[in-house]
N, C-alpha and C. Protein backbone atom coordinates (compact mmCIF):
# COMPACT_ATOMS: atom_id res chain seq x y z
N UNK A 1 -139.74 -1.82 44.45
CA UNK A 1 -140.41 -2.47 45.56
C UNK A 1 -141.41 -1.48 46.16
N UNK A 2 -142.72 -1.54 46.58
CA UNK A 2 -143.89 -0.89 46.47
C UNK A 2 -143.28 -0.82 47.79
N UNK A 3 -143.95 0.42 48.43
CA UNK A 3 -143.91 0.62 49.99
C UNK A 3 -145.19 1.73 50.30
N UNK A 4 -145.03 2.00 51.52
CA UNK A 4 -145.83 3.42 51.91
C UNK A 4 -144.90 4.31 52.19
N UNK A 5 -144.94 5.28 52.20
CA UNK A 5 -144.45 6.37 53.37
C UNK A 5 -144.61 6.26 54.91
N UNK A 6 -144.21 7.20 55.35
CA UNK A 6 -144.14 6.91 56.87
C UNK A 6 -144.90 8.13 57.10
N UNK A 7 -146.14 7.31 58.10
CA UNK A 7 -147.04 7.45 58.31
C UNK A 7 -147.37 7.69 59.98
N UNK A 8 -147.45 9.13 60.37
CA UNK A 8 -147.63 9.13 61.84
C UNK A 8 -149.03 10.26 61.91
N UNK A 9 -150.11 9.36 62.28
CA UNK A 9 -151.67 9.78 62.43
C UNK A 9 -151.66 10.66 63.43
N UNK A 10 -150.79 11.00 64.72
CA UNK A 10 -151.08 11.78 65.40
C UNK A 10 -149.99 12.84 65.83
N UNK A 11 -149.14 12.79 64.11
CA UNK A 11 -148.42 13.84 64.61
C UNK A 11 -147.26 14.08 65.46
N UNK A 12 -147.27 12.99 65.85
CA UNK A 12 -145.74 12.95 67.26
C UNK A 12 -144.51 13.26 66.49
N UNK A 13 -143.82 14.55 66.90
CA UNK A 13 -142.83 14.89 67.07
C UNK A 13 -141.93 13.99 68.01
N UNK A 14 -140.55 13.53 67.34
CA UNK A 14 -140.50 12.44 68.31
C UNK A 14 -138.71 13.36 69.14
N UNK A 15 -138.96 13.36 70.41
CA UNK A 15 -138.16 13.85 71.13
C UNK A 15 -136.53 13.67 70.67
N UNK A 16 -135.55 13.98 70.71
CA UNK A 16 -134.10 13.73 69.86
C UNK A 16 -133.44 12.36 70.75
N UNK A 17 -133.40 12.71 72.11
CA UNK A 17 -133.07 11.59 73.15
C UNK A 17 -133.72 10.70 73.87
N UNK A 18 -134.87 10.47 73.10
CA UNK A 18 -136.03 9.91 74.04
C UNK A 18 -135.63 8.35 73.70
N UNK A 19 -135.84 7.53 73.77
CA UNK A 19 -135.87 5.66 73.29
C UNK A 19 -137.21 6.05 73.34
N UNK A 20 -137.87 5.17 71.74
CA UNK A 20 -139.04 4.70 71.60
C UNK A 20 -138.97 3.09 71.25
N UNK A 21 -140.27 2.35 70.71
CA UNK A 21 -140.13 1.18 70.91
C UNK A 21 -140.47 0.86 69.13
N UNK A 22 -139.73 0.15 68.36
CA UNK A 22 -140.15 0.33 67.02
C UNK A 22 -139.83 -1.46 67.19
N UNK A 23 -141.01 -2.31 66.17
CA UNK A 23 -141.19 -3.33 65.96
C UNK A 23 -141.26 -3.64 64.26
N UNK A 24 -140.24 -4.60 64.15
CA UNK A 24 -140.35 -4.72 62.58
C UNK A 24 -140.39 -6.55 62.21
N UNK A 25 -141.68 -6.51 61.28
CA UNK A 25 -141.43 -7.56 61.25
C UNK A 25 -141.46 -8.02 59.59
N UNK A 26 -140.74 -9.22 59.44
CA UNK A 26 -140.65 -9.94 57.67
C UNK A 26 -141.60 -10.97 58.05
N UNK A 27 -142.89 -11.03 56.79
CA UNK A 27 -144.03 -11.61 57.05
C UNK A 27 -143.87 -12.53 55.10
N UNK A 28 -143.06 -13.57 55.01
CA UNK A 28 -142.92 -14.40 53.82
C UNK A 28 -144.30 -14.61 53.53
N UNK A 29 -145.16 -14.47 52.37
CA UNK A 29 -146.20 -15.41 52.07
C UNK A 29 -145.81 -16.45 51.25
N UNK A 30 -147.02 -17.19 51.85
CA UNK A 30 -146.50 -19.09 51.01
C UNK A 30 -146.90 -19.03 49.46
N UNK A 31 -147.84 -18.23 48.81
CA UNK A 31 -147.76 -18.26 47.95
C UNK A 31 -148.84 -16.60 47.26
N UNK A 32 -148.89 -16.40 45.91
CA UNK A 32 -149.19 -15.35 45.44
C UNK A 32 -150.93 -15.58 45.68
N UNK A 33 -151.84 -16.54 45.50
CA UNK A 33 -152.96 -16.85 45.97
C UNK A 33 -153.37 -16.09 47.03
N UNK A 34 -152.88 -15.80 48.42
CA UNK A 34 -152.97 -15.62 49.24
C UNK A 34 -152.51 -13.83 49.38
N UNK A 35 -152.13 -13.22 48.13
CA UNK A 35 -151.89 -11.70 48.47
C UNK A 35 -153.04 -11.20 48.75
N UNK A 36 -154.39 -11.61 48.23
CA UNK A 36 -155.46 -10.99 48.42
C UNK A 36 -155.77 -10.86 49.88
N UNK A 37 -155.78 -12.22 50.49
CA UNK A 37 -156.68 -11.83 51.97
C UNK A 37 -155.41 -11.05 52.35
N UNK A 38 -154.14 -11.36 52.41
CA UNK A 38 -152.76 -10.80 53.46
C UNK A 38 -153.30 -9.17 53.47
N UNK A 39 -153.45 -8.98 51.76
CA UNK A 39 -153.81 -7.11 51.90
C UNK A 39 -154.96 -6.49 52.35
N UNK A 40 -155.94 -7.62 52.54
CA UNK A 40 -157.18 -7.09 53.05
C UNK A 40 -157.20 -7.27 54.42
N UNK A 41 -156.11 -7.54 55.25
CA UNK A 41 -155.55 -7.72 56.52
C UNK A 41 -155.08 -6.79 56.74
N UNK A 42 -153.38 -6.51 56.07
CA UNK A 42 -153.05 -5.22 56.74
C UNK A 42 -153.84 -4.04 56.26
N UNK A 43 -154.85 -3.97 55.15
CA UNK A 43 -155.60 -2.93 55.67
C UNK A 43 -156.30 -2.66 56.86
N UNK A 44 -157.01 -3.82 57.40
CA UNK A 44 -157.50 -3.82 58.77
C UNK A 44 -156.42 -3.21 59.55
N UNK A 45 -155.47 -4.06 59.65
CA UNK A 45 -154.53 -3.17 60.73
C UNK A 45 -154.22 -1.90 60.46
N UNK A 46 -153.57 -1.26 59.56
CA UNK A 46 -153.50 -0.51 59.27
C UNK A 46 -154.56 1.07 59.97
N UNK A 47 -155.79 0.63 59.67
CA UNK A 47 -156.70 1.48 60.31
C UNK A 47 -156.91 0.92 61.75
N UNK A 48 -156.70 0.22 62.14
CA UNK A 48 -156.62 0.16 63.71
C UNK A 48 -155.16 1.26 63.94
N UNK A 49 -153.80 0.97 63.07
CA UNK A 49 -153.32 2.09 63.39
C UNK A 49 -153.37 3.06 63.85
N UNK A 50 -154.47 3.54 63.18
CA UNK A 50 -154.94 5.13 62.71
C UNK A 50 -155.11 5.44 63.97
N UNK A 51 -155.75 4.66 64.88
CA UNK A 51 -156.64 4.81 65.91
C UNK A 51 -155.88 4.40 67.52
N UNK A 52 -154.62 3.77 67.45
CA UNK A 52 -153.86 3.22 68.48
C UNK A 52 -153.15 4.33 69.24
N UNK A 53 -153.68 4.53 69.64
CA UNK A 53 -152.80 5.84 71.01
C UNK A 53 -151.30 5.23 71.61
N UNK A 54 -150.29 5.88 71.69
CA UNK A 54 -148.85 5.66 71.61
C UNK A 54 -147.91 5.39 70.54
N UNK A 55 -149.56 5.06 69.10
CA UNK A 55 -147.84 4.67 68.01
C UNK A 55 -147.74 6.20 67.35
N UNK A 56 -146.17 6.16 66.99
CA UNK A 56 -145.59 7.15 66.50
C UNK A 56 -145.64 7.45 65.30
N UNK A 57 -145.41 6.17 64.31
CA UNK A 57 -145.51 6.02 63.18
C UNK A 57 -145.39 5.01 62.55
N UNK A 58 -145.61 4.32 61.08
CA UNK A 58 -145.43 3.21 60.93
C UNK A 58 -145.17 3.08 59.43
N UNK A 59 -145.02 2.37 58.47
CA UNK A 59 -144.90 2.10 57.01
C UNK A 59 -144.90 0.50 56.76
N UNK A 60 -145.12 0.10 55.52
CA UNK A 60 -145.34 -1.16 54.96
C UNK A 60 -144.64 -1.05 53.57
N UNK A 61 -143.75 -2.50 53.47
CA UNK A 61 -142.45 -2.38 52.41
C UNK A 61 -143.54 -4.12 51.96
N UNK A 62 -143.47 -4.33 50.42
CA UNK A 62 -143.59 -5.67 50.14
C UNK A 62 -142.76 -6.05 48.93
N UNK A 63 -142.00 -6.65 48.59
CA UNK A 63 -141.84 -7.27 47.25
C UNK A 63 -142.36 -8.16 46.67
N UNK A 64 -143.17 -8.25 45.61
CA UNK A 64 -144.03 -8.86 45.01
C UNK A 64 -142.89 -10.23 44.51
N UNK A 65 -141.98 -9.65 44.02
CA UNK A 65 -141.66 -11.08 42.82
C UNK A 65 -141.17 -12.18 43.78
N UNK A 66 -140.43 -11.63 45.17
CA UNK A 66 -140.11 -12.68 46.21
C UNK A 66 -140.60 -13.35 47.19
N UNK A 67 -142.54 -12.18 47.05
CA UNK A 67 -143.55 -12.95 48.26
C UNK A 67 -143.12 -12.36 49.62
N UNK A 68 -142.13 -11.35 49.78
CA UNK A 68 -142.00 -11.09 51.23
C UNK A 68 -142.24 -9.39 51.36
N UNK A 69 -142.73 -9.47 52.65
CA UNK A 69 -143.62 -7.89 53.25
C UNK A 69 -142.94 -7.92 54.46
N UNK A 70 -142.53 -6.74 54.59
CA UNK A 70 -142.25 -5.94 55.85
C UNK A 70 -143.29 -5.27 56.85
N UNK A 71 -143.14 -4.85 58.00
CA UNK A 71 -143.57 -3.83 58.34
C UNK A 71 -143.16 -3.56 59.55
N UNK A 72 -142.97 -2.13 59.82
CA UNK A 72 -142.08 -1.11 60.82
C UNK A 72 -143.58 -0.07 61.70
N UNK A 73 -143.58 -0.49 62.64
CA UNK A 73 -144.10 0.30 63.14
C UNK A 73 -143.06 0.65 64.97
N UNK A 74 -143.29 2.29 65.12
CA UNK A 74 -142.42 2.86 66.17
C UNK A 74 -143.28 3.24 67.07
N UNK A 75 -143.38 3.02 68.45
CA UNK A 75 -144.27 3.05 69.66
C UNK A 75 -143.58 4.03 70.77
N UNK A 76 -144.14 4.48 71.57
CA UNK A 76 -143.78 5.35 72.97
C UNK A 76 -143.74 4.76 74.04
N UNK A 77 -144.53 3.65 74.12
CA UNK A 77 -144.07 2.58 75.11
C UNK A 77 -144.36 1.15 74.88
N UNK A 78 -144.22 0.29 75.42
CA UNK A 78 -144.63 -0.90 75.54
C UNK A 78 -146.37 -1.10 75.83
N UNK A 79 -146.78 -0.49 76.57
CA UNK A 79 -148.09 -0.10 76.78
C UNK A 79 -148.76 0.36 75.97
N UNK A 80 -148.38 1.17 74.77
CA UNK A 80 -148.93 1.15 74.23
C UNK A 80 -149.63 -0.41 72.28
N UNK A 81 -147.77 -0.66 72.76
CA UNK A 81 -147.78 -1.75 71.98
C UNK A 81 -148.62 -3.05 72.13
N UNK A 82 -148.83 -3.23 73.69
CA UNK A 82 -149.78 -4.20 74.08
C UNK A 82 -151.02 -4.38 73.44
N UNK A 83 -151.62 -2.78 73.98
CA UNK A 83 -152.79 -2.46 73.65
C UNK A 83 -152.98 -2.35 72.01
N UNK A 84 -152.41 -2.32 71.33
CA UNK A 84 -152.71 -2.45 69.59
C UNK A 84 -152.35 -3.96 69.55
N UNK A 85 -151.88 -4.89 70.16
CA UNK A 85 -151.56 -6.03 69.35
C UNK A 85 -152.74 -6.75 70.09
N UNK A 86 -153.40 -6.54 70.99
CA UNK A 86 -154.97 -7.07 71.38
C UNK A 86 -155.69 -6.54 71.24
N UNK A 87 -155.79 -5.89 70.16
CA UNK A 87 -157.06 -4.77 69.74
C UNK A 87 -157.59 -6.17 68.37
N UNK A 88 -158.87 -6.05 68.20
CA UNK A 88 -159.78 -6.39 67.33
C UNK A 88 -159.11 -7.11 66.41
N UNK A 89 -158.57 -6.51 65.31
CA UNK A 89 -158.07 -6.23 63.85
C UNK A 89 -156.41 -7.07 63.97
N UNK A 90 -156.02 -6.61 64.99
CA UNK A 90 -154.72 -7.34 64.91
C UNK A 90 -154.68 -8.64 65.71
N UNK A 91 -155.57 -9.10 66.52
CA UNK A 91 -155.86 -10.60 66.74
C UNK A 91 -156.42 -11.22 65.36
N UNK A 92 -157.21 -10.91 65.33
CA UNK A 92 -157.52 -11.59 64.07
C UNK A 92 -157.37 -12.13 63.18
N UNK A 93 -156.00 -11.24 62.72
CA UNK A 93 -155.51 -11.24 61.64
C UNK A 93 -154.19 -12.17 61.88
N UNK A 94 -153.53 -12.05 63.07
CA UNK A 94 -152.87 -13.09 64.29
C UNK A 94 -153.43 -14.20 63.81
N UNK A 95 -154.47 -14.65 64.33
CA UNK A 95 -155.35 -15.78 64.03
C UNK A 95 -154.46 -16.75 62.58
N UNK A 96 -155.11 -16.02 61.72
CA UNK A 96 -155.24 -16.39 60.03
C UNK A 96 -153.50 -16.53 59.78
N UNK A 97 -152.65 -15.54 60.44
CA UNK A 97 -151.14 -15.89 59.61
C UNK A 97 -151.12 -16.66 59.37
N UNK A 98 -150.91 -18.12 60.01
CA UNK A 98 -149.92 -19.00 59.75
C UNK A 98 -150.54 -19.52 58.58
N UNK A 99 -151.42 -19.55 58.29
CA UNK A 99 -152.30 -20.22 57.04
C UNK A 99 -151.40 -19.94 56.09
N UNK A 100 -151.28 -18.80 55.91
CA UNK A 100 -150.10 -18.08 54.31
C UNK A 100 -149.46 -17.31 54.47
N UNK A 101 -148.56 -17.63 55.80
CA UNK A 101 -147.00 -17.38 55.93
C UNK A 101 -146.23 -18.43 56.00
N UNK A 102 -145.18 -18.11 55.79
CA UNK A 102 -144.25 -19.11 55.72
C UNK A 102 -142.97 -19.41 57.18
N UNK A 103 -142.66 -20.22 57.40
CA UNK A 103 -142.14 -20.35 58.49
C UNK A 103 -140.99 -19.73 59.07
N UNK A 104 -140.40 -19.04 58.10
CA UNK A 104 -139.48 -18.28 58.18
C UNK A 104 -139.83 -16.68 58.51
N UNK A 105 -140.71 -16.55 59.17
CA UNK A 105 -141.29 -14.83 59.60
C UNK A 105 -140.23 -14.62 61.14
N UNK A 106 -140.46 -13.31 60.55
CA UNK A 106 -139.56 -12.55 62.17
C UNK A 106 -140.60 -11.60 62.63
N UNK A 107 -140.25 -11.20 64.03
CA UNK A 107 -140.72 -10.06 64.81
C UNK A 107 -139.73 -9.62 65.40
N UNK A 108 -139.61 -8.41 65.40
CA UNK A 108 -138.37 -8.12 66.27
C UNK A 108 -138.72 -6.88 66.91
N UNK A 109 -138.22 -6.59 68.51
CA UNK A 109 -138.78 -5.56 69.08
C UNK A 109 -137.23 -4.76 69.47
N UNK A 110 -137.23 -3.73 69.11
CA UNK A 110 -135.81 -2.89 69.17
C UNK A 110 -135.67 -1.46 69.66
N UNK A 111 -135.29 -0.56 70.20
CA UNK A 111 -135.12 0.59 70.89
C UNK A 111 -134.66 1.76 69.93
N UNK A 112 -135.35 2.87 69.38
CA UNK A 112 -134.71 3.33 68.36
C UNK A 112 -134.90 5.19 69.25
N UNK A 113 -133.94 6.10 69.02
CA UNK A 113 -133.54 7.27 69.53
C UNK A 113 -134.66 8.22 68.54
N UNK A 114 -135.36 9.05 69.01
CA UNK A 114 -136.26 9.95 68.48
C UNK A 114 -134.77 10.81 67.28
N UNK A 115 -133.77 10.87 67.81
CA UNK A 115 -132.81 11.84 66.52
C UNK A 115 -133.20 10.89 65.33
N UNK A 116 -133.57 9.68 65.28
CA UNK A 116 -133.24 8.59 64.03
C UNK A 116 -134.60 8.66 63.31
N UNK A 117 -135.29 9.57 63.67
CA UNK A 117 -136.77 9.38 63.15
C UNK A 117 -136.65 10.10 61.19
N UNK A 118 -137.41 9.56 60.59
CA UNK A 118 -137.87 8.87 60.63
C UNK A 118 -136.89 7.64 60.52
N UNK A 119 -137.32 6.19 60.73
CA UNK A 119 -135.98 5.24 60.52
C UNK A 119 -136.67 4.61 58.65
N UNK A 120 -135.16 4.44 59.01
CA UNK A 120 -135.51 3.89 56.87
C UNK A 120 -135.23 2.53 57.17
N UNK A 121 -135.86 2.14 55.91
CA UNK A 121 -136.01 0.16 55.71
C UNK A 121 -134.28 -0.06 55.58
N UNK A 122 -133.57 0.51 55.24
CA UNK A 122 -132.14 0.05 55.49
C UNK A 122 -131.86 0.06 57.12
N UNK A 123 -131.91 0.59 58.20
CA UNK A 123 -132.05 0.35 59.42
C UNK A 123 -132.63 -0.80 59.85
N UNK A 124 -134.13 -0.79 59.44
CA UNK A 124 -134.63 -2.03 60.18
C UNK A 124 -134.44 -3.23 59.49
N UNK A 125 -134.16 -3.22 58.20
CA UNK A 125 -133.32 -4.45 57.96
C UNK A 125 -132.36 -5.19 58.57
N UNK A 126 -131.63 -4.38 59.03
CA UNK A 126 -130.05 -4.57 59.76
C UNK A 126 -130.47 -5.08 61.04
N UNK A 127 -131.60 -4.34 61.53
CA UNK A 127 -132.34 -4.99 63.02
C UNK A 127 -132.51 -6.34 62.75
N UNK A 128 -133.48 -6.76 61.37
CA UNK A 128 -133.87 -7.87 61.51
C UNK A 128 -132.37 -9.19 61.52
N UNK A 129 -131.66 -8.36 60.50
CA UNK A 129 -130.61 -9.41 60.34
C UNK A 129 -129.60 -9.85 61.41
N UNK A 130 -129.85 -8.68 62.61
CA UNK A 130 -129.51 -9.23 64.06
C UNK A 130 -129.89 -10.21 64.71
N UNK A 131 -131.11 -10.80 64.12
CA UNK A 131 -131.84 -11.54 65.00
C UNK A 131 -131.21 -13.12 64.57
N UNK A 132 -130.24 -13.24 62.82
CA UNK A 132 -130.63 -14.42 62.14
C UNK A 132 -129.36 -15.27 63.02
């Protein structure tokens, strides 16, 4: 299953006892047609990443043969999470989901301890499966 690494643009050392704010979400596509624009999306986001003051770090998990993509990104506050999810690139792209996702997508917003850094896709799995 293809993924990235975990990816933190500015370096944050993340404190051992601090709570940060990590958001993970399962993004189903409706069908393989549609991998093209989805990836030419989270590239957009992606580089808005780059550029979002408060996130810590982030990675992208997809499995091709089942159509479903992850993605984990970990924040310093809520404030800062605001401000990237109304930035440019990630409205936008807001916009277009529902077209070729499937109805079964999660978001989930969860509290994770700077000792847990980096967190692995077995963690935020378990987050998501809290939610079902």
């Amino acid at each position: 299953m293809p993924e990235t690494p975990w990816i933190s643009p500015f370096k944050i050392d993340p404190e051992p006892d601090k709570d940060y704010l990590a958001v993970i979400t399962y993004l189903p596509i409706k069908s393989y047609l549609n991998f093209s624009t989805f990836f030419e999306d989270v590239g957009k986001i992606q580089k808005q990443l780059q550029k979002s003051y408060g996130l810590v770090g982030f990675k992208f998990r997809v499995d091709l043969l089942s159509k479903k993509t992850y993605t984990l990104s970990v924040w310093e506050d809520a404030k800062s999470i605001r401000n990237f999810i109304t930035s440019d690139a990630h409205i936008e792209t807001m916009a277009k989901l529902p077209k070729y996702l499937g109805n079964d997508k999660k978001f989930v917003t969860v509290f994770i301890k700077g000792s847990e850094f980096p967190p692995s896709w077995d963690w935020a799995l378990k987050m998501l499966k809290r939610t079902d």
